[in-house]
Protein backbone atom coordinates (compact mmCIF):
# COMPACT_ATOMS: atom_id res chain seq x y z
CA UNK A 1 -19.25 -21.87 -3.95
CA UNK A 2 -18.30 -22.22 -7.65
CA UNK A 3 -21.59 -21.42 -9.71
CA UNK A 4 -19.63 -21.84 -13.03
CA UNK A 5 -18.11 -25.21 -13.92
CA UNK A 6 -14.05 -25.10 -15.00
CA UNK A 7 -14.10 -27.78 -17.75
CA UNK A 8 -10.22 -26.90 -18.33
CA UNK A 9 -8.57 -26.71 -14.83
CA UNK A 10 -5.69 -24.32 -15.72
CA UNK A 11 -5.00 -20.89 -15.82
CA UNK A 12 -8.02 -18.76 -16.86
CA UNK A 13 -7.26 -15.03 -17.30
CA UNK A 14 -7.87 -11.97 -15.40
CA UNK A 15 -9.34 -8.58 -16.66
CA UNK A 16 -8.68 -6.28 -13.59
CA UNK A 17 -10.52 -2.89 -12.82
CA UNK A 18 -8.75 0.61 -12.61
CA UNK A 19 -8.97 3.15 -10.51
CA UNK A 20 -8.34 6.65 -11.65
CA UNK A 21 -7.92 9.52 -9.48
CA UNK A 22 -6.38 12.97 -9.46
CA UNK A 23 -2.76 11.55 -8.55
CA UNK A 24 -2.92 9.03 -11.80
CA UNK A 25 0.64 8.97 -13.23
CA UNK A 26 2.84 7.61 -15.99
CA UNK A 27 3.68 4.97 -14.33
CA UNK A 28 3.23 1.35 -13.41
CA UNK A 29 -0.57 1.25 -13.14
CA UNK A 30 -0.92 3.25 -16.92
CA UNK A 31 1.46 1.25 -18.40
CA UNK A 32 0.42 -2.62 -17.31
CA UNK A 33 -3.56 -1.63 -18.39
CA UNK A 34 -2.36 -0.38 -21.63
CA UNK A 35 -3.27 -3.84 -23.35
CA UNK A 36 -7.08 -3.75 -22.35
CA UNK A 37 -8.91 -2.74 -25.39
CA UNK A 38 -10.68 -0.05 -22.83
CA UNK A 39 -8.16 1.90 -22.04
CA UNK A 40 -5.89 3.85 -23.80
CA UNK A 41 -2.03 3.52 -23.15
CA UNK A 42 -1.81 6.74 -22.56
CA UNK A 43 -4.04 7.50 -19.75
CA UNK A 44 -2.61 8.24 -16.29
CA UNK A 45 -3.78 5.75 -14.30
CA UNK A 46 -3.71 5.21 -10.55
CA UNK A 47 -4.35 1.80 -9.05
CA UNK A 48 -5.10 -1.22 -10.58
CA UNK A 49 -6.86 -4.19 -8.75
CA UNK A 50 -7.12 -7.49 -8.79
CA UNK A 51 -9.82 -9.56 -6.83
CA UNK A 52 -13.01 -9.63 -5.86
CA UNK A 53 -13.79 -6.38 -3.79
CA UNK A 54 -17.35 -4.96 -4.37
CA UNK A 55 -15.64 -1.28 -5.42
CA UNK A 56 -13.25 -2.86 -8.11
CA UNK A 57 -14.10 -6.52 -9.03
CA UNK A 58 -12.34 -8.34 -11.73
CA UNK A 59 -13.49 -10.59 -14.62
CA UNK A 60 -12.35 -13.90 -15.70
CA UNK A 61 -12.19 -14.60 -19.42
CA UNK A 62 -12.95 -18.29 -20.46
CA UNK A 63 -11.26 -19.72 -23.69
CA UNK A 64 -14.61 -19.15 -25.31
CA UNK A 65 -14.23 -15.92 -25.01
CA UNK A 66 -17.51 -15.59 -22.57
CA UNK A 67 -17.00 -12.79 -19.54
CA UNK A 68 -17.74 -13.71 -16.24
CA UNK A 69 -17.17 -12.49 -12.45
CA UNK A 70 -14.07 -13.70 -10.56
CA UNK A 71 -16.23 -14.67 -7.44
CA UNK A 72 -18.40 -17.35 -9.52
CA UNK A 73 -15.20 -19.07 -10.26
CA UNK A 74 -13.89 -19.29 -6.43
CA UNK A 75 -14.00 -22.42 -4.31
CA UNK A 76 -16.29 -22.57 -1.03
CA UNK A 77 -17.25 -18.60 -1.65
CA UNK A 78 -17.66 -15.91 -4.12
CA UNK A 79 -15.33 -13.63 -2.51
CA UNK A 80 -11.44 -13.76 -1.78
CA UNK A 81 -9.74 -12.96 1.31
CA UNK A 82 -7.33 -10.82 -0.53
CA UNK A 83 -6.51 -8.60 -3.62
CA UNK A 84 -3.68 -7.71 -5.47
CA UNK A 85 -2.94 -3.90 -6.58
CA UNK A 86 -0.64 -1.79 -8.99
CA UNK A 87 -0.01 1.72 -7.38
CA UNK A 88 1.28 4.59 -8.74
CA UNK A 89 1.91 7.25 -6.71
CA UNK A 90 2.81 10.88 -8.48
CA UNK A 91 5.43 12.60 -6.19
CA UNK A 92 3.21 15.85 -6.27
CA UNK A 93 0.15 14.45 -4.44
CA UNK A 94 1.43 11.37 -2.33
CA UNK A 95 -1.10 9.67 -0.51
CA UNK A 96 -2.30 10.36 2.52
CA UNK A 97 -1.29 9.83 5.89
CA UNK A 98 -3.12 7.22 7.12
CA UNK A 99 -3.70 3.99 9.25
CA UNK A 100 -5.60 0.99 8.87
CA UNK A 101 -7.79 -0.85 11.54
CA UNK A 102 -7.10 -3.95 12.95
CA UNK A 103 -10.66 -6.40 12.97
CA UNK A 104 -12.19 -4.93 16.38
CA UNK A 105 -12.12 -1.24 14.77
CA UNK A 106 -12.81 -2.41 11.56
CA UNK A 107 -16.25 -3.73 12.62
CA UNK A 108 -17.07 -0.62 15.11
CA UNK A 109 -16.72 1.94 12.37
CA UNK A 110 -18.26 -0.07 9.65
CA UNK A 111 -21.09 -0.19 11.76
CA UNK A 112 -20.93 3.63 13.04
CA UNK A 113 -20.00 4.72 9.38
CA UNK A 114 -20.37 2.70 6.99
CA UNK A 115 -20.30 4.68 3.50
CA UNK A 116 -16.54 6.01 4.97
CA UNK A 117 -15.87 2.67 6.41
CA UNK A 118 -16.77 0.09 3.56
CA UNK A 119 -15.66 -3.15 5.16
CA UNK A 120 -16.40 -4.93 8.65
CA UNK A 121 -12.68 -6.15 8.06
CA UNK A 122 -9.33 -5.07 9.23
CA UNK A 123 -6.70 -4.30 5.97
CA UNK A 124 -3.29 -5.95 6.57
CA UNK A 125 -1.21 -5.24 3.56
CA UNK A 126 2.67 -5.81 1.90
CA UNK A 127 3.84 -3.33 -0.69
CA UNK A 128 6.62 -4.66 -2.90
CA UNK A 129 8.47 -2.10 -4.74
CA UNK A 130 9.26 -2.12 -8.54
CA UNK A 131 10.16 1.10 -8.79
CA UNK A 132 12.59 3.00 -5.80
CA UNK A 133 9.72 3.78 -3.25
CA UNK A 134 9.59 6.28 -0.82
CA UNK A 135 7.25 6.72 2.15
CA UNK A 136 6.67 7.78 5.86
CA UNK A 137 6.24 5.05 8.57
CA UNK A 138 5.53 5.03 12.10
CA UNK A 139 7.32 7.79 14.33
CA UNK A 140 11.37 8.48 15.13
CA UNK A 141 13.04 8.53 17.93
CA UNK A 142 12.27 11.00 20.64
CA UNK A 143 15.65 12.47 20.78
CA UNK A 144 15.26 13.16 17.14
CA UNK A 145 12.42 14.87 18.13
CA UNK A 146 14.64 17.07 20.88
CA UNK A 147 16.85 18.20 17.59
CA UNK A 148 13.56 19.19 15.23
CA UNK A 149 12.56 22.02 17.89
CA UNK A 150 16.63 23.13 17.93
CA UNK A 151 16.84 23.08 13.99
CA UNK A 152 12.89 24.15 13.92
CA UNK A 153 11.82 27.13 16.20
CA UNK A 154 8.52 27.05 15.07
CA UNK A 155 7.66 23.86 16.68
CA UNK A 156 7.87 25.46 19.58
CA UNK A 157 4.50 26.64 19.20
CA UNK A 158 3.31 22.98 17.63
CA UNK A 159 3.99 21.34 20.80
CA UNK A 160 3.90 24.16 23.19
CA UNK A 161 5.74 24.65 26.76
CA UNK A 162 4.47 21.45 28.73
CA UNK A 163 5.21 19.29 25.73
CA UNK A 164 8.82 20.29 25.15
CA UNK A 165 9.31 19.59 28.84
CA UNK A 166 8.27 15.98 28.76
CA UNK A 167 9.77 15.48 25.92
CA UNK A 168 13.41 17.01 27.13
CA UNK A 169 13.00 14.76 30.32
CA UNK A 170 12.22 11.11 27.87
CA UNK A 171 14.56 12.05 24.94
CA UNK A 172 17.01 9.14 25.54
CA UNK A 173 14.11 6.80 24.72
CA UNK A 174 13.38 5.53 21.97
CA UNK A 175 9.32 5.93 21.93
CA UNK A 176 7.45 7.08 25.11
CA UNK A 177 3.66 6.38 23.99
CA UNK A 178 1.65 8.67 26.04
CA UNK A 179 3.60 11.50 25.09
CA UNK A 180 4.06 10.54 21.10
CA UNK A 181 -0.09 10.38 21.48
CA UNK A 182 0.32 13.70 22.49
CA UNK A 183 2.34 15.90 20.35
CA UNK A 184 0.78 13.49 17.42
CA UNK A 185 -2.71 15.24 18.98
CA UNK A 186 -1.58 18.24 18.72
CA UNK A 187 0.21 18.38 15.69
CA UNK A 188 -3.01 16.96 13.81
CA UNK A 189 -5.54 19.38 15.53
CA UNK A 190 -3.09 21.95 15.18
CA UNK A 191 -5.29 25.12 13.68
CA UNK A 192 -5.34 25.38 10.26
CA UNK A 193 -4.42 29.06 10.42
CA UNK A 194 -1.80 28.94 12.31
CA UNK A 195 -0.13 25.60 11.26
CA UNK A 196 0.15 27.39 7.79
CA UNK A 197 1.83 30.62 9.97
CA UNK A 198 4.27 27.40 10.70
CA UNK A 199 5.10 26.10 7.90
CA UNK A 200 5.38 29.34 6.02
CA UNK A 201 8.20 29.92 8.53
CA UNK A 202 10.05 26.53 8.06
CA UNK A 203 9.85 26.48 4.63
CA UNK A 204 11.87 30.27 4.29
CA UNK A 205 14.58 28.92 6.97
CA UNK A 206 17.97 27.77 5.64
CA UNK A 207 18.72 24.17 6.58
CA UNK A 208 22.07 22.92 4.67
CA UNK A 209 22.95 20.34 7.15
CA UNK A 210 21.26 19.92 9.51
CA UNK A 211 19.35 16.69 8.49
CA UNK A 212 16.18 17.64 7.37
CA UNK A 213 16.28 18.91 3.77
CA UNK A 214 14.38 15.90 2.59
CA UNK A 215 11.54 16.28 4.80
CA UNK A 216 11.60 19.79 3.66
CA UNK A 217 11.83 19.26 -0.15
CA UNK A 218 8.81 16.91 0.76
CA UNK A 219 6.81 19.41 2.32
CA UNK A 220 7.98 22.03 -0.27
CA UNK A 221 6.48 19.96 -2.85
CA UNK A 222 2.89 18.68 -1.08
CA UNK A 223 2.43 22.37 0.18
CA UNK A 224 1.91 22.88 -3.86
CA UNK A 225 -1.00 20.43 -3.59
CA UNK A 226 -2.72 20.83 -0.27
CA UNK A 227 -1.99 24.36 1.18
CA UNK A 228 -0.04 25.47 4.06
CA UNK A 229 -3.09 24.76 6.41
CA UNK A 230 -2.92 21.13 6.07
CA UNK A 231 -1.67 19.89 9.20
CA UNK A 232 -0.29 16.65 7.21
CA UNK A 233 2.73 18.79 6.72
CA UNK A 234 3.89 19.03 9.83
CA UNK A 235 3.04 15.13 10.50
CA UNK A 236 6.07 14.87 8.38
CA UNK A 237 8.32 16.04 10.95
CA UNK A 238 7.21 13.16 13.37
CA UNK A 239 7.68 10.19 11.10
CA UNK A 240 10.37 7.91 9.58
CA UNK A 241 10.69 8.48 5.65
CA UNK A 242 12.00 5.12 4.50
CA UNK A 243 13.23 4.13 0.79
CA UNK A 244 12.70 0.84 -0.50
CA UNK A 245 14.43 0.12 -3.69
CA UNK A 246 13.04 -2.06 -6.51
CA UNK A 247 12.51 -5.41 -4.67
CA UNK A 248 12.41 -4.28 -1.40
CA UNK A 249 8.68 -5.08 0.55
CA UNK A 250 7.22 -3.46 3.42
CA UNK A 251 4.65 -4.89 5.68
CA UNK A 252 2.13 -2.50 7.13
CA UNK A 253 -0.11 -4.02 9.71
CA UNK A 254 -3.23 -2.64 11.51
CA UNK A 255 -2.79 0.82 13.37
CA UNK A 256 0.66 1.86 11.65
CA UNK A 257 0.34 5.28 10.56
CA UNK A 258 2.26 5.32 7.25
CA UNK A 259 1.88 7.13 3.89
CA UNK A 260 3.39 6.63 0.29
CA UNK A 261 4.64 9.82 -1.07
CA UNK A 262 6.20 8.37 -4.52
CA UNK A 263 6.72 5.62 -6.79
CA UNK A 264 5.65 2.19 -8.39
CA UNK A 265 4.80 -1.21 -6.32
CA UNK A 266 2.44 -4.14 -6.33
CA UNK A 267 0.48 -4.75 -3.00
CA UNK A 268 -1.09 -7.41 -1.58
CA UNK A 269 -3.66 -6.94 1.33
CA UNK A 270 -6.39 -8.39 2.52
CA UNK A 271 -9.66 -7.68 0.62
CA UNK A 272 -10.85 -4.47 2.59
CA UNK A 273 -10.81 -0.72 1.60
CA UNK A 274 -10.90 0.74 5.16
CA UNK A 275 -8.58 3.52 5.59
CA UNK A 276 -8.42 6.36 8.46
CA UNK A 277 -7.23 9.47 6.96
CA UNK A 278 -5.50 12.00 8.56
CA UNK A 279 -4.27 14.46 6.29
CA UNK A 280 -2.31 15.57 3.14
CA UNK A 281 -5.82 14.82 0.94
CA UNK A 282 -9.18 15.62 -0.19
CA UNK A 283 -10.89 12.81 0.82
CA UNK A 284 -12.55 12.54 4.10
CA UNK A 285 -10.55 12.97 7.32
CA UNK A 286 -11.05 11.03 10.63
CA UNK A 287 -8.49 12.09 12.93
CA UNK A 288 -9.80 11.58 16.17
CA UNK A 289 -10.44 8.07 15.14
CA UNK A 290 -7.05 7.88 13.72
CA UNK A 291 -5.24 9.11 17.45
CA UNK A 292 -7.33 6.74 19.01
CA UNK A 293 -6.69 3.84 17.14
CA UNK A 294 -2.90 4.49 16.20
CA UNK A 295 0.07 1.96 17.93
CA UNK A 296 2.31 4.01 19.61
CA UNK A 297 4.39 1.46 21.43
CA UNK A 298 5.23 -0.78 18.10
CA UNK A 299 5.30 2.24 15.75
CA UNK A 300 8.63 3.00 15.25
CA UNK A 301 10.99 1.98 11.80
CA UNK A 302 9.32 -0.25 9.31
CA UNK A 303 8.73 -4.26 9.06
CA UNK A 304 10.76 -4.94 6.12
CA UNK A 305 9.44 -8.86 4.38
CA UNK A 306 11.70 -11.11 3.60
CA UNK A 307 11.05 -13.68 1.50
CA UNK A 308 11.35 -17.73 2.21
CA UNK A 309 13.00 -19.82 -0.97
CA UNK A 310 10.47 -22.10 -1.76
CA UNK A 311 12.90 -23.18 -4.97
CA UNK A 312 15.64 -21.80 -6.85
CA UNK A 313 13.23 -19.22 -9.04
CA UNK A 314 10.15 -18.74 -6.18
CA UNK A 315 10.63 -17.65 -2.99
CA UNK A 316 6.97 -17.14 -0.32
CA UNK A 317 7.25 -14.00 2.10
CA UNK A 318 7.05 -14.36 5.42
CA UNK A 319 4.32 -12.73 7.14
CA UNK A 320 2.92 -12.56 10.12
CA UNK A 321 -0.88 -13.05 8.96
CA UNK A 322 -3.05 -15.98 8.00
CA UNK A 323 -5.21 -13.92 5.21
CA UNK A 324 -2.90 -14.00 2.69
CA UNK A 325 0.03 -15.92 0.82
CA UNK A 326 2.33 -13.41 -1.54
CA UNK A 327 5.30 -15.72 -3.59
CA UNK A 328 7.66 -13.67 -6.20
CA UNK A 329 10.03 -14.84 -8.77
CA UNK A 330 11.90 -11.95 -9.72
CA UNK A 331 12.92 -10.09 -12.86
CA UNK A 332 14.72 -12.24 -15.09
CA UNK A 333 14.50 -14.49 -17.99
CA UNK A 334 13.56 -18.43 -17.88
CA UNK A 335 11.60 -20.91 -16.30
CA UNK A 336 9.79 -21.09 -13.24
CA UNK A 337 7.85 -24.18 -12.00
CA UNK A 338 4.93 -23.75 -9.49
CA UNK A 339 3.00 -26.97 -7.67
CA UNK A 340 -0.24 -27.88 -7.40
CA UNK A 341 -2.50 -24.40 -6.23
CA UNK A 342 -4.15 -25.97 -2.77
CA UNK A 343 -5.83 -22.57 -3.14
CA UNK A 344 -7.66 -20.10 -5.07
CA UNK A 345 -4.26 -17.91 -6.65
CA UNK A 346 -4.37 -14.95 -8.70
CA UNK A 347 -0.97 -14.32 -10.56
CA UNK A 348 0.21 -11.17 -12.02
CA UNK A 349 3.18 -10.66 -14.66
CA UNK A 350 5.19 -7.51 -14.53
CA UNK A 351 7.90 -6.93 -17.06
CA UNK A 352 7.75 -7.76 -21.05
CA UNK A 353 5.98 -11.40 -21.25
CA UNK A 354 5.28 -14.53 -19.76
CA UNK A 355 3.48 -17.19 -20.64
CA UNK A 356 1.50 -19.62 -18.23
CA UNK A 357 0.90 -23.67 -19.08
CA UNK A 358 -1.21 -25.97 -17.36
CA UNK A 359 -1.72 -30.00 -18.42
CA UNK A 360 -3.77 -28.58 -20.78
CA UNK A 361 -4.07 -25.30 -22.03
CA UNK A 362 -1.54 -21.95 -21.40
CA UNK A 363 -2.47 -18.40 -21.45
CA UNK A 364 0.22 -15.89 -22.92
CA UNK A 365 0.41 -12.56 -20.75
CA UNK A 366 2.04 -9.12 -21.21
CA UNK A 367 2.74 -6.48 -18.86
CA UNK A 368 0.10 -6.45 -16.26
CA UNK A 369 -1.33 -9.51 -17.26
CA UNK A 370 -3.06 -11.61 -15.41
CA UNK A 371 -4.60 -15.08 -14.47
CA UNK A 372 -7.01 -17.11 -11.93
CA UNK A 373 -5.42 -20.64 -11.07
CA UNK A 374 -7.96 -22.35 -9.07
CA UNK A 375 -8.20 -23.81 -6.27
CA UNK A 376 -6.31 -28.17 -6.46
CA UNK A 377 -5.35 -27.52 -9.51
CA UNK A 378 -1.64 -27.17 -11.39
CA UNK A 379 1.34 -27.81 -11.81
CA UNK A 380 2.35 -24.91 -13.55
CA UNK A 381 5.15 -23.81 -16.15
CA UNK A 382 5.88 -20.52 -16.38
CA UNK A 383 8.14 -19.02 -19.49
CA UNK A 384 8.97 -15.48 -18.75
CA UNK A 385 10.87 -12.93 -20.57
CA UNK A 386 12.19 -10.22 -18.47
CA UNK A 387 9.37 -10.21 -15.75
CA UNK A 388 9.02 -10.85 -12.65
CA UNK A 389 5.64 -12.96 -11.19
CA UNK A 390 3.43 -11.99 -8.39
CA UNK A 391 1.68 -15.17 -7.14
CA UNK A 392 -0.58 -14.48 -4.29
CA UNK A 393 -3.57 -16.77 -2.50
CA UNK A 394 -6.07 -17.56 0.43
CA UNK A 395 -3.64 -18.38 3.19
């Protein structure tokens, strides 16, 4: 329930909230917070959000130049179902493999851990790439698997005897869950010692040709950050690495194992920061909960979102949730017109300007920039100038 009054229904704008952590880069999230007095351009910066989540709230800044909180603004609640983030992810740390629950886990390890577990909600999310975007997603084929233990000796004593037998007898399928829960099992609760022992091996083998430099160069390059022991590393070997180029969106829904390992993109998810870690980080590390919770029958190559023309500049991805609304105009130059907001909408520009007009006032934004349109009211012009427009809302 609004507690502040709107006298000017229009766009209001958006101070966000950074996140910095060790991986902070160069990149998208430095340079769009560059024009907040706060920060200084050149600060590696990590994550930027936009909503109302308890860790990183944003602010809304009224023509009279008064500061207030987003979620006195909203309509029928002071929180949104969703936020928007700027991620960028440094090629030498990645992010961690990880999943996210669906609602039923979400709510049993809030309440069984809840400082590791923040939210009682599941996190659906769609990543939209502005920079090429690489990252690991779900698990390959099990003959693929078959041809990592010929080119890979060392797995061998990953996945053991027993494993290697199943695995021979299933290989002309394309995922055979119990036995992907398996070797994923073992793989992650692989000992630290020895895993290292592994991967010290791989990494001195020559492999020109035989299809797995890039997972190599990958590990090659985490190993730097996160030791040989880290059984993350050998994770790699069991998952899809998938490149999205500027434009390109992924969908990640509950239980998808998945990690970014490089690049820029805005996400859109649904207003929770639950995530079961597995490896390749710091940060705390649930893998038993992670094998338990993990899809293996619909984990295989990524949901790619396509997007829905809504008119000849704005087109709404399609997505298979009821949380969220995402709508992009791309990069370019011109205008853009958007309808009455049924909803509360949070719109981001990324790219050199836009500016935002309402019946009765307009708000002028620069990289990063961002505004609240609330909830029945619009139409909207938008001018940009080389940007693209991130519009998303309560479903």
């Amino acid at each position: 329930m609004r507690t502040h009054n709107l006298q000017v229904m229009g766009p209001v704008e958006l101070r966000g909230h950074v996140q910095r952590y060790s991986w902070g880069k160069q990149g998208a999230a430095s340079r769009i917070s560059g024009f907040l007095e706060r920060f200084e351009s050149c600060e590696p910066l990590a994550e930027y959000w936009l909503g109302t989540h308890p860790k990183g709230p944003s602010d809304v800044l009224l023509p009279s130049g008064e500061i207030a909180p987003l979620g006195s603004f909203l309509d029928g609640s002071t929180e949104l179902s969703f936020m928007l983030k700027v991620l960028s992810i440094n090629p030498e740390f990645g992010l961690s493999i990880q999943s996210h629950p669906d609602s039923l886990w979400a709510k049993t390890l809030h309440q069984r851990d809840p400082s590791n577990y923040p939210d009682a909600s599941h996190k659906p999310e769609i990543g939209v790439a502005l920079t090429p975007v690489t990252l690991l997603y779900g698990f390959r084929p099990m003959s693929q698997f078959v041809e990592i233990v010929r080119q890979l000796p060392a797995f061998e004593r990953v996945w053991g005897g027993e494993l290697i037998a199943r695995l021979q007898r299933v290989q002309s399928q394309t995922h055979q869950p119990e036995l992907l829960k398996d070797m994923f099992s073992r793989t992650l609760n692989f000992p630290g010692d020895e895993a290292a022992s592994v991967v010290r091996e791989i990494c001195g083998l020559r492999v020109d040709g035989s299809g797995l430099e890039e997972e190599l160069s990958v590990v090659n390059r985490l190993r730097q950050c996160y030791g040989d022991g880290d059984t993350g590393l050998l994770a790699i070997f069991m998952m899809n690495i998938v490149h999205l180029q500027a434009g390109e969106a992924v969908f990640i829904g509950p239980n998808c194992p998945h990690a970014y390992l490089d690049g820029d993109l805005v996400e859109c998810m649904a207003s929770s920061d639950n995530v079961i870690r597995a490896g390749l980080t710091p940060k705390f590390k649930d893998i038993d909960t992670l094998l338990r919770s993990v899809s293996y029958a619909n984990a295989g190559l990524p949901v790619l979102a396509k997007a829905s023309a809504v008119n000849s500049e704005l087109a709404v991805f399609d997505l298979p949730i009821d949380d969220f609304t995402l709508a992009l105009t791309p990069q370019g130059t011109g205008s853009v017109f958007i309808p009455k907001v049924a909803r509360d909408a949070i719109m981001l520009c990324i790219g050199e300007q836009a500016k935002v007009s309402g019946a009765h006032r307009a708000v002028a934004l620069k990289d990063g920039g961002a505004v609240f349109l609330p909830a029945q009211s619009g139409p909207y012009t938008i001018e940009r100038r080389n940007a693209a427009i991130f519009l998303a809302s309560r479903a």
